[in-house]
C-alpha atoms as a PDB file:
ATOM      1  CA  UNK A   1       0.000   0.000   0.000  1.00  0.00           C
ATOM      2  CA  UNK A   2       1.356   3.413  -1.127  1.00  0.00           C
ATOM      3  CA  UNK A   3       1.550   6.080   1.570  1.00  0.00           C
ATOM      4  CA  UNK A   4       0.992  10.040   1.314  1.00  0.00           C
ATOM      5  CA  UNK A   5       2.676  11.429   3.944  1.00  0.00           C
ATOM      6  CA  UNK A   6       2.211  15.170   5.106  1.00  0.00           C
ATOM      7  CA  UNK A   7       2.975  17.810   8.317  1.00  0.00           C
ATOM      8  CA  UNK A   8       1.073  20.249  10.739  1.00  0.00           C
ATOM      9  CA  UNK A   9       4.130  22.651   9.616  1.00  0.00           C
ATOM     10  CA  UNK A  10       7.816  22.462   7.875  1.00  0.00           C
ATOM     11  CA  UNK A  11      10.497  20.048  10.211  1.00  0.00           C
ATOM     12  CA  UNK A  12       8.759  18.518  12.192  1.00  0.00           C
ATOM     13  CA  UNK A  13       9.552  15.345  11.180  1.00  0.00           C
ATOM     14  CA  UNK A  14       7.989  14.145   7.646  1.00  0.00           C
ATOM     15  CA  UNK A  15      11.619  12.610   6.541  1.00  0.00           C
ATOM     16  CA  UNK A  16      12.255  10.725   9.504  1.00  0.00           C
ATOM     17  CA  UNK A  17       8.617   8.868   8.762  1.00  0.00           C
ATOM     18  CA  UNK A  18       9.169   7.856   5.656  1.00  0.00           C
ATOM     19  CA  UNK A  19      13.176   6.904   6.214  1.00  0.00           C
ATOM     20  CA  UNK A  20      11.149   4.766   9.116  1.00  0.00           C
ATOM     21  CA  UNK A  21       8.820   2.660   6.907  1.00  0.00           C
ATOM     22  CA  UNK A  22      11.846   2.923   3.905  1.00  0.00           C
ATOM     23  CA  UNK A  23      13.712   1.221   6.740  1.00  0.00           C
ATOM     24  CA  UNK A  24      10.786  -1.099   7.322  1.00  0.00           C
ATOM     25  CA  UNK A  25      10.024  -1.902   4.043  1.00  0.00           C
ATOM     26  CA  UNK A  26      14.167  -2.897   3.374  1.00  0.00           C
ATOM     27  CA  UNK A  27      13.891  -5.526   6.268  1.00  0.00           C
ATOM     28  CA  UNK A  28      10.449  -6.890   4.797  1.00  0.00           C
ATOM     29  CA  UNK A  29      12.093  -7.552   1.638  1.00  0.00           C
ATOM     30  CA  UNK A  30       9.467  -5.297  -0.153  1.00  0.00           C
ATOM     31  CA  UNK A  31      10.031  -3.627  -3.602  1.00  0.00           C
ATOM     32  CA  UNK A  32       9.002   0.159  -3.046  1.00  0.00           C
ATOM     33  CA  UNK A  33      10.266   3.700  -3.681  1.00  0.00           C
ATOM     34  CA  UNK A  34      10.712   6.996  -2.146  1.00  0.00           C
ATOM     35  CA  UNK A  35       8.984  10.177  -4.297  1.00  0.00           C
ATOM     36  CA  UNK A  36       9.388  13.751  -3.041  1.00  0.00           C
ATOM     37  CA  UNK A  37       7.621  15.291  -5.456  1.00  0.00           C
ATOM     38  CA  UNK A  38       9.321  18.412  -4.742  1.00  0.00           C
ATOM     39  CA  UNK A  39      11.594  19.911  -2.796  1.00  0.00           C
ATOM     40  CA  UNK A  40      13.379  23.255  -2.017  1.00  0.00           C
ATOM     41  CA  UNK A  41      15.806  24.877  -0.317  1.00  0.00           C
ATOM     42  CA  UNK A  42      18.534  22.163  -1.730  1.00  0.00           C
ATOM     43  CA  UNK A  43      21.116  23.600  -3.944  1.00  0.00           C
ATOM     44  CA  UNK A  44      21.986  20.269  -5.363  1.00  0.00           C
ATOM     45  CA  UNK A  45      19.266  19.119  -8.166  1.00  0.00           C
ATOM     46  CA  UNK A  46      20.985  15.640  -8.632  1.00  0.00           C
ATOM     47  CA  UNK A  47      20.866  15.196  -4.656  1.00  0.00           C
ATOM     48  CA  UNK A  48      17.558  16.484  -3.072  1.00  0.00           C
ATOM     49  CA  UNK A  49      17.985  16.572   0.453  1.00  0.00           C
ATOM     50  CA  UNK A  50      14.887  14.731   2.075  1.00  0.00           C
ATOM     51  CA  UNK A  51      16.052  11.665  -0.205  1.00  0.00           C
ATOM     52  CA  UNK A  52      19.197  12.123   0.317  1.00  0.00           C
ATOM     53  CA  UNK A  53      18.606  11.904   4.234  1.00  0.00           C
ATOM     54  CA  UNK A  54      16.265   9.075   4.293  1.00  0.00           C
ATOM     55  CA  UNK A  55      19.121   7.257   1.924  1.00  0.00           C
ATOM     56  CA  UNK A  56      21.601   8.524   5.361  1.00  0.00           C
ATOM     57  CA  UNK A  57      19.303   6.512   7.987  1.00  0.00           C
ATOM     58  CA  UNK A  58      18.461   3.821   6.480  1.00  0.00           C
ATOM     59  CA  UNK A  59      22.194   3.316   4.470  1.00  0.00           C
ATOM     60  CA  UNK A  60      21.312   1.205   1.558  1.00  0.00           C
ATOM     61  CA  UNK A  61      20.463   1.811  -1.934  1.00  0.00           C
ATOM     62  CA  UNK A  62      16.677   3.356  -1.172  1.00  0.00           C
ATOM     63  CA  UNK A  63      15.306   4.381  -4.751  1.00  0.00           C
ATOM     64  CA  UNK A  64      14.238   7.726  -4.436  1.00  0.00           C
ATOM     65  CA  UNK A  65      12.959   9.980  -7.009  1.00  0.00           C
ATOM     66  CA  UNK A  66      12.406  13.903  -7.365  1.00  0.00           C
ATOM     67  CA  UNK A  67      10.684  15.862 -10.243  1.00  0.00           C
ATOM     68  CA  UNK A  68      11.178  19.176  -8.896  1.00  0.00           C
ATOM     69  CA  UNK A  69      14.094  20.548  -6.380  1.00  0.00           C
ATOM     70  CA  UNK A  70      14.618  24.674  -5.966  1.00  0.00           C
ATOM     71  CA  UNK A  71      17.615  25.957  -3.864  1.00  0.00           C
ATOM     72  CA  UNK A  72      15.523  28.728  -1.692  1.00  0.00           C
ATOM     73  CA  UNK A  73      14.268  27.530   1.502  1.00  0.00           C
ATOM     74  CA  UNK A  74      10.571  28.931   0.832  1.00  0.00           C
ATOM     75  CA  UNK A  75       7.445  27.485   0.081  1.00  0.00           C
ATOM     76  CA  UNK A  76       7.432  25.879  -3.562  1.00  0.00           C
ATOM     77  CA  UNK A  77       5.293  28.592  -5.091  1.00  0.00           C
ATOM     78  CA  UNK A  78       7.865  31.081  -3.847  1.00  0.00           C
ATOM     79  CA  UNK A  79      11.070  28.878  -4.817  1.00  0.00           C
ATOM     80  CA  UNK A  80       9.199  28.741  -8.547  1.00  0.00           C
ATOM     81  CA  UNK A  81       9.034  32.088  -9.690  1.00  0.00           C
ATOM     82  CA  UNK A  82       9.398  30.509 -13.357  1.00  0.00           C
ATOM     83  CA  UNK A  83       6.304  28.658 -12.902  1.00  0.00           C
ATOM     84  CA  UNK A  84       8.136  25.619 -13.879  1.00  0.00           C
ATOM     85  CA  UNK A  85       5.695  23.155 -11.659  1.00  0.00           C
ATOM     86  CA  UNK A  86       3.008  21.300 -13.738  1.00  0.00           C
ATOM     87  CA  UNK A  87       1.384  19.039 -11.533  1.00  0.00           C
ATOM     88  CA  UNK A  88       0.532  17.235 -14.689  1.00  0.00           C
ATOM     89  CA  UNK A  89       3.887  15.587 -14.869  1.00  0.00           C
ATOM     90  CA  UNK A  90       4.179  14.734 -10.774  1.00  0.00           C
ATOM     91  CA  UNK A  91       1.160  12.739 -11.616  1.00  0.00           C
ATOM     92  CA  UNK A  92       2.865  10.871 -14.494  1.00  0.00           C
ATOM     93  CA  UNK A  93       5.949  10.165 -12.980  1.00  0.00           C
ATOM     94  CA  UNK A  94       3.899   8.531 -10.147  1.00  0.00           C
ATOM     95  CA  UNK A  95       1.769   6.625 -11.905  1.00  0.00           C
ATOM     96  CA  UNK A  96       5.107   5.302 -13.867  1.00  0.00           C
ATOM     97  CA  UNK A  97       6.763   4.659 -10.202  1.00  0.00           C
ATOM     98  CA  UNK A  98       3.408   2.948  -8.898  1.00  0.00           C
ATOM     99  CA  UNK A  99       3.987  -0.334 -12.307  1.00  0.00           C
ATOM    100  CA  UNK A 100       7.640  -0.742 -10.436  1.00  0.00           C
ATOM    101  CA  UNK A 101       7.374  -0.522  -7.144  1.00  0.00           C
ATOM    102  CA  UNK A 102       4.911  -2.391  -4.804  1.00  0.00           C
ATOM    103  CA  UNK A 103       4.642   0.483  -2.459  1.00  0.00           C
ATOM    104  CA  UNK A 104       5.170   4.428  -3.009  1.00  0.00           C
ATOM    105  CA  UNK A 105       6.206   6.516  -0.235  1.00  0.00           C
ATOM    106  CA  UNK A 106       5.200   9.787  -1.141  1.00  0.00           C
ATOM    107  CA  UNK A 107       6.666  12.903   0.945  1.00  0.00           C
ATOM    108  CA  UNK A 108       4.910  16.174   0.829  1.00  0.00           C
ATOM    109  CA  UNK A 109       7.010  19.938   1.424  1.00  0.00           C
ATOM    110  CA  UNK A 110       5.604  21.440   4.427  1.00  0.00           C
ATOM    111  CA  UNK A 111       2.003  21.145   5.243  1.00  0.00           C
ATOM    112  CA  UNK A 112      -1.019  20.513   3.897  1.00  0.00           C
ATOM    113  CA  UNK A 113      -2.193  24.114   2.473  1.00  0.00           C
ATOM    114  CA  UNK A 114       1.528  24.940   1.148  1.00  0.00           C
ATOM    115  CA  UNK A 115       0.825  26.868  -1.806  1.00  0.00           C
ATOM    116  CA  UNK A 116       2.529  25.031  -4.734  1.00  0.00           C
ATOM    117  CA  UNK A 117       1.394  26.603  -8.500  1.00  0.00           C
ATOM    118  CA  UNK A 118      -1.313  28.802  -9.267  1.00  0.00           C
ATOM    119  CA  UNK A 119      -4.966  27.334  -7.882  1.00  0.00           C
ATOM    120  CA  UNK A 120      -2.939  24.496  -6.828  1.00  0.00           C
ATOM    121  CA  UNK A 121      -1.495  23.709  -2.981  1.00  0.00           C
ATOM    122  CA  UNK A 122      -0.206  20.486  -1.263  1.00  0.00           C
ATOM    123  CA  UNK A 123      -3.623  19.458  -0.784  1.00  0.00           C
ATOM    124  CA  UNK A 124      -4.493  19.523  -4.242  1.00  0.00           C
ATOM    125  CA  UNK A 125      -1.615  17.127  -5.354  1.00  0.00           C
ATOM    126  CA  UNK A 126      -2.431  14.316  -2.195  1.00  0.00           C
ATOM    127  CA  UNK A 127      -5.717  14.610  -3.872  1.00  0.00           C
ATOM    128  CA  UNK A 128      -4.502  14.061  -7.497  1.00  0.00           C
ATOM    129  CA  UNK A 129      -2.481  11.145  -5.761  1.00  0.00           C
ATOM    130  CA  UNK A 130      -5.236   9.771  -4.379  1.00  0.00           C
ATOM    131  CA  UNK A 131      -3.206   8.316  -1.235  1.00  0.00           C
ATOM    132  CA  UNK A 132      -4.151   7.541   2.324  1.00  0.00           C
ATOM    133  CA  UNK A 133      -2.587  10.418   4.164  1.00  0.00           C
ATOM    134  CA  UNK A 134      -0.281  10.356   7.462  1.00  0.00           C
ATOM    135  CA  UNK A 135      -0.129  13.363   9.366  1.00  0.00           C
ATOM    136  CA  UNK A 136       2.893  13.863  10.819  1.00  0.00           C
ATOM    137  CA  UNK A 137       2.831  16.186  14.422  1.00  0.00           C
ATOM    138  CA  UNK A 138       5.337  17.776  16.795  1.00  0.00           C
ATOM    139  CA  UNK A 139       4.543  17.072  20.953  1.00  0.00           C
ATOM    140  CA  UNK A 140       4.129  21.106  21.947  1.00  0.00           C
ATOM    141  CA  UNK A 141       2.137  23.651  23.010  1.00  0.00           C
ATOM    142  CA  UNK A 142       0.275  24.566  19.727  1.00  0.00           C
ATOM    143  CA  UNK A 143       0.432  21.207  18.174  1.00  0.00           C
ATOM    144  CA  UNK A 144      -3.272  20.436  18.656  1.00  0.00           C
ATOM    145  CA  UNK A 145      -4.500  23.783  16.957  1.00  0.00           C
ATOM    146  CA  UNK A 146      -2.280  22.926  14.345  1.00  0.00           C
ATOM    147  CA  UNK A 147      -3.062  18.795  14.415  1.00  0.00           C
ATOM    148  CA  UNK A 148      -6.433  19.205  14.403  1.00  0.00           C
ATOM    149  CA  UNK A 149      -6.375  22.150  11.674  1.00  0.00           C
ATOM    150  CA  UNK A 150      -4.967  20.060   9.270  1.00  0.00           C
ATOM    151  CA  UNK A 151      -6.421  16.622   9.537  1.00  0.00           C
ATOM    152  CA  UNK A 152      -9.716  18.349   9.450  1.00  0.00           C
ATOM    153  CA  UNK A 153      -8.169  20.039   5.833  1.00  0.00           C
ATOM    154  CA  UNK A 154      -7.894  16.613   4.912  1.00  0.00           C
ATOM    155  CA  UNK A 155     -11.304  15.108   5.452  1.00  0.00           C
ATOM    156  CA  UNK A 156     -12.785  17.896   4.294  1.00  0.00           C
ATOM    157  CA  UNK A 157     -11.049  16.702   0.873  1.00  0.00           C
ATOM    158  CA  UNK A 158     -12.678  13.663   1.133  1.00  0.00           C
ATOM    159  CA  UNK A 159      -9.280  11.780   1.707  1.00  0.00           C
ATOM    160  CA  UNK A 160      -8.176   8.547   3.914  1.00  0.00           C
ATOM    161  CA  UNK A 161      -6.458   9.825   7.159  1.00  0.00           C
ATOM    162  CA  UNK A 162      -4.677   7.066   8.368  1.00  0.00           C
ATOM    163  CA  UNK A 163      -3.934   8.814  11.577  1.00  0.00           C
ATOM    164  CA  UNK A 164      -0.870  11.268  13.392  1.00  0.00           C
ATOM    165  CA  UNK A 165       1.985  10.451  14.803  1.00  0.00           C
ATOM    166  CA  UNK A 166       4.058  12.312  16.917  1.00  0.00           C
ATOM    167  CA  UNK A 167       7.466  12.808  16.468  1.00  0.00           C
ATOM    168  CA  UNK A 168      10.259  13.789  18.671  1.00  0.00           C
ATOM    169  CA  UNK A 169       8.466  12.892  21.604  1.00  0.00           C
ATOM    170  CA  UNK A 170      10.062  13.011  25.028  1.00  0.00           C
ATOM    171  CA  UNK A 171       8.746  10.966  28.131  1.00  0.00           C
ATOM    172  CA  UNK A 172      10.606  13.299  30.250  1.00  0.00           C
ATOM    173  CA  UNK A 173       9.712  16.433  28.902  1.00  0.00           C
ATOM    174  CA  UNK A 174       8.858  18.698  31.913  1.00  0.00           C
ATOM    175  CA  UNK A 175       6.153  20.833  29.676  1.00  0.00           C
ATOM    176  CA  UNK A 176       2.429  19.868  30.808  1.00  0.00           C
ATOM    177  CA  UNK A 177       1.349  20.369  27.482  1.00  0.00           C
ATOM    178  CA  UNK A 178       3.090  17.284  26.488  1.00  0.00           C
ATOM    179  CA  UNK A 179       2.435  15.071  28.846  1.00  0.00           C
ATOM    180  CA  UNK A 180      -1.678  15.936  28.549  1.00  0.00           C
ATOM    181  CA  UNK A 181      -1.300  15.843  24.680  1.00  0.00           C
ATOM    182  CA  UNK A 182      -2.456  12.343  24.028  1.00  0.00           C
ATOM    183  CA  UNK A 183      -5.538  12.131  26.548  1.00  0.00           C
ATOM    184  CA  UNK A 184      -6.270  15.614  25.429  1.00  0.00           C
ATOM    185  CA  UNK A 185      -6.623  15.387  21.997  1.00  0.00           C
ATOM    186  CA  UNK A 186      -7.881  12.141  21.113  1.00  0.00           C
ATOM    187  CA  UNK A 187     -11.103  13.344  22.144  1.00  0.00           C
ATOM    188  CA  UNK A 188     -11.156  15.899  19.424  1.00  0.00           C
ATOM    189  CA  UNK A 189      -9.544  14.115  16.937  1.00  0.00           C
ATOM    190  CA  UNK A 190     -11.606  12.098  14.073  1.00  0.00           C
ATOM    191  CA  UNK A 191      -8.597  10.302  13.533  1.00  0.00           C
ATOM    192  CA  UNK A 192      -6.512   7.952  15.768  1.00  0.00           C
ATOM    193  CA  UNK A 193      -3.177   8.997  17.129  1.00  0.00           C
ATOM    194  CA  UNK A 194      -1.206   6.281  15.704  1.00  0.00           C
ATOM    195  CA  UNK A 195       2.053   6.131  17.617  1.00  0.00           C
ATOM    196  CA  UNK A 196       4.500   8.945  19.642  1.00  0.00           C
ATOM    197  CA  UNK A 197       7.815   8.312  18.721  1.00  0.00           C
ATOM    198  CA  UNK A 198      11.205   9.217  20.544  1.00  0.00           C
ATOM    199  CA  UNK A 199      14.377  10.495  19.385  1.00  0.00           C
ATOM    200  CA  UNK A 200      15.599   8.104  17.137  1.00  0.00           C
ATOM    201  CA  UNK A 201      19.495   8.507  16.400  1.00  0.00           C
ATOM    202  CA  UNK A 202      20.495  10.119  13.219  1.00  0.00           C
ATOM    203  CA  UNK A 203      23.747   8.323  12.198  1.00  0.00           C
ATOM    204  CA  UNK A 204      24.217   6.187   9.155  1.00  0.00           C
ATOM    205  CA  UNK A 205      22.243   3.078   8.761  1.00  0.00           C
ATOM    206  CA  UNK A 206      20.527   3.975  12.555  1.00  0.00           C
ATOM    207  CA  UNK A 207      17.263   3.377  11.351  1.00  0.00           C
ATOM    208  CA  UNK A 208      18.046  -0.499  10.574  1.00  0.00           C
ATOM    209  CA  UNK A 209      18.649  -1.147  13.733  1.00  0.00           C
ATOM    210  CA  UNK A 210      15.951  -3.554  15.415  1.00  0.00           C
ATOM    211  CA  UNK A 211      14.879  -1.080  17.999  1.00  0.00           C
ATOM    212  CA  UNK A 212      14.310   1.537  15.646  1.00  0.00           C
ATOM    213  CA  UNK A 213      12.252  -0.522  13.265  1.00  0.00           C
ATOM    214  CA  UNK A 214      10.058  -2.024  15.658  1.00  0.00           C
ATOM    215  CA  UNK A 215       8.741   1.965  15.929  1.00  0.00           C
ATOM    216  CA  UNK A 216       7.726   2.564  13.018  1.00  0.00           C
ATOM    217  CA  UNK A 217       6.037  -1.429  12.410  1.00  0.00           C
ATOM    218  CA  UNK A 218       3.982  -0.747  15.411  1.00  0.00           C
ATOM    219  CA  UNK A 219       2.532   2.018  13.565  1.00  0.00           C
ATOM    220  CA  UNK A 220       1.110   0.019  11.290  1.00  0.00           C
ATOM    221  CA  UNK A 221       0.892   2.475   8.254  1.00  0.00           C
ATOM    222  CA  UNK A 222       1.583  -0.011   5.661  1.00  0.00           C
ATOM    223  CA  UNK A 223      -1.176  -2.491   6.812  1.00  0.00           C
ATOM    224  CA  UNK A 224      -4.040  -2.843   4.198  1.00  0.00           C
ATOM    225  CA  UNK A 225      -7.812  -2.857   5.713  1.00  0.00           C
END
């Protein structure tokens, strides 16, 4: 099962999602492929940096593909002042990826309303896509505003919301709001909170490690219903 996965804001921890399940899917023995559709603020065209970090974690030979990278750090409407972006072809080059690969992790840039071409934002591509959606979260104060904002976005597009996770989360975080986050917002939340995961180290091939994996399987993203 191919995967859309999405943000309540920039860095908060999209990447380290899908390098999880890339990491996942390399132990399983299953043929799939990374796609970030686009990405900015990487001067290198021939090595986008999301890919290029999920290749870092997991430290084999990930396929990962790219149809648009821009050097500016900005939103890609702002990092495409050419108007180079034609959703048209992002389509294309997934449908190509989706006769290869048995599962298609798809990364978005930023969130969910991220303007991307004219009329067109991050929403409207994971609608094009037509992918169950993640919804990736970070444990603060703010995060259910933002959390609830966007998974609300996403039903409101008629899409599948597999559910949030949480990343970066600390058990001994002193701040109340993250220790009441869970039992707070689940009661608000149409979706279910998936899974809050810890610091993971960030060194070469980390994310193969047995500990690490077990994280992300007991998400359960990549489980068909």
């Amino acid at each position: 099962m191919s995967l859309f996965i999405t943000g309540t804001d920039t860095g908060v921890g999209k990447t380290v999602l899908t390098a999880g399940l890339a990491a996942l899917l390399t132990r399983q023995g299953k043929s799939f492929c990374v796609f970030k559709p686009i990405q900015t603020g990487s001067p290198d065209a021939n090595h986008p940096e999301d890919p290029e970090q999920v290749k870092h974690l997991v430290s084999v030979e990930v396929p990962a593909y790219c149809t648009y990278c821009f050097p500016l750090p900005v939103a890609p409407y702002a990092a495409d002042p050419e108007r180079t972006i034609q959703p048209r072809r992002i389509l294309t080059q997934f449908k190509e990826l989706q006769t290869r690969y048995e599962v298609v992790l798809v990364e978005g840039a930023g969130g969910f309303r991220v303007p991307v071409a004219p009329h067109f934002e991050m929403l409207d591509l994971a609608r094009m896509l037509q992918l169950p959606v993640a919804v990736v979260a970070r444990p603060n104060l703010g995060t259910m505003n933002h959390t609830l904002l966007t998974v609300d976005a996403l039903l409101s597009q008629r899409l599948e919301v597999k559910g949030v996770v949480f990343s970066n989360w600390r058990a001994d975080d002193p701040d109340p709001a993250v220790h009441s986050l869970r039992e707070t917002l689940e009661p608000f939340l149409a979706v279910p909170i998936l899974g809050l995961l810890p610091p993971l180290p960030q060194t070469a091939g980390s994310f193969l490690d047995d500990a690490v994996i077990e994280q992300f399987e007991r998400l359960n993203l990549l489980e068909s219903h």
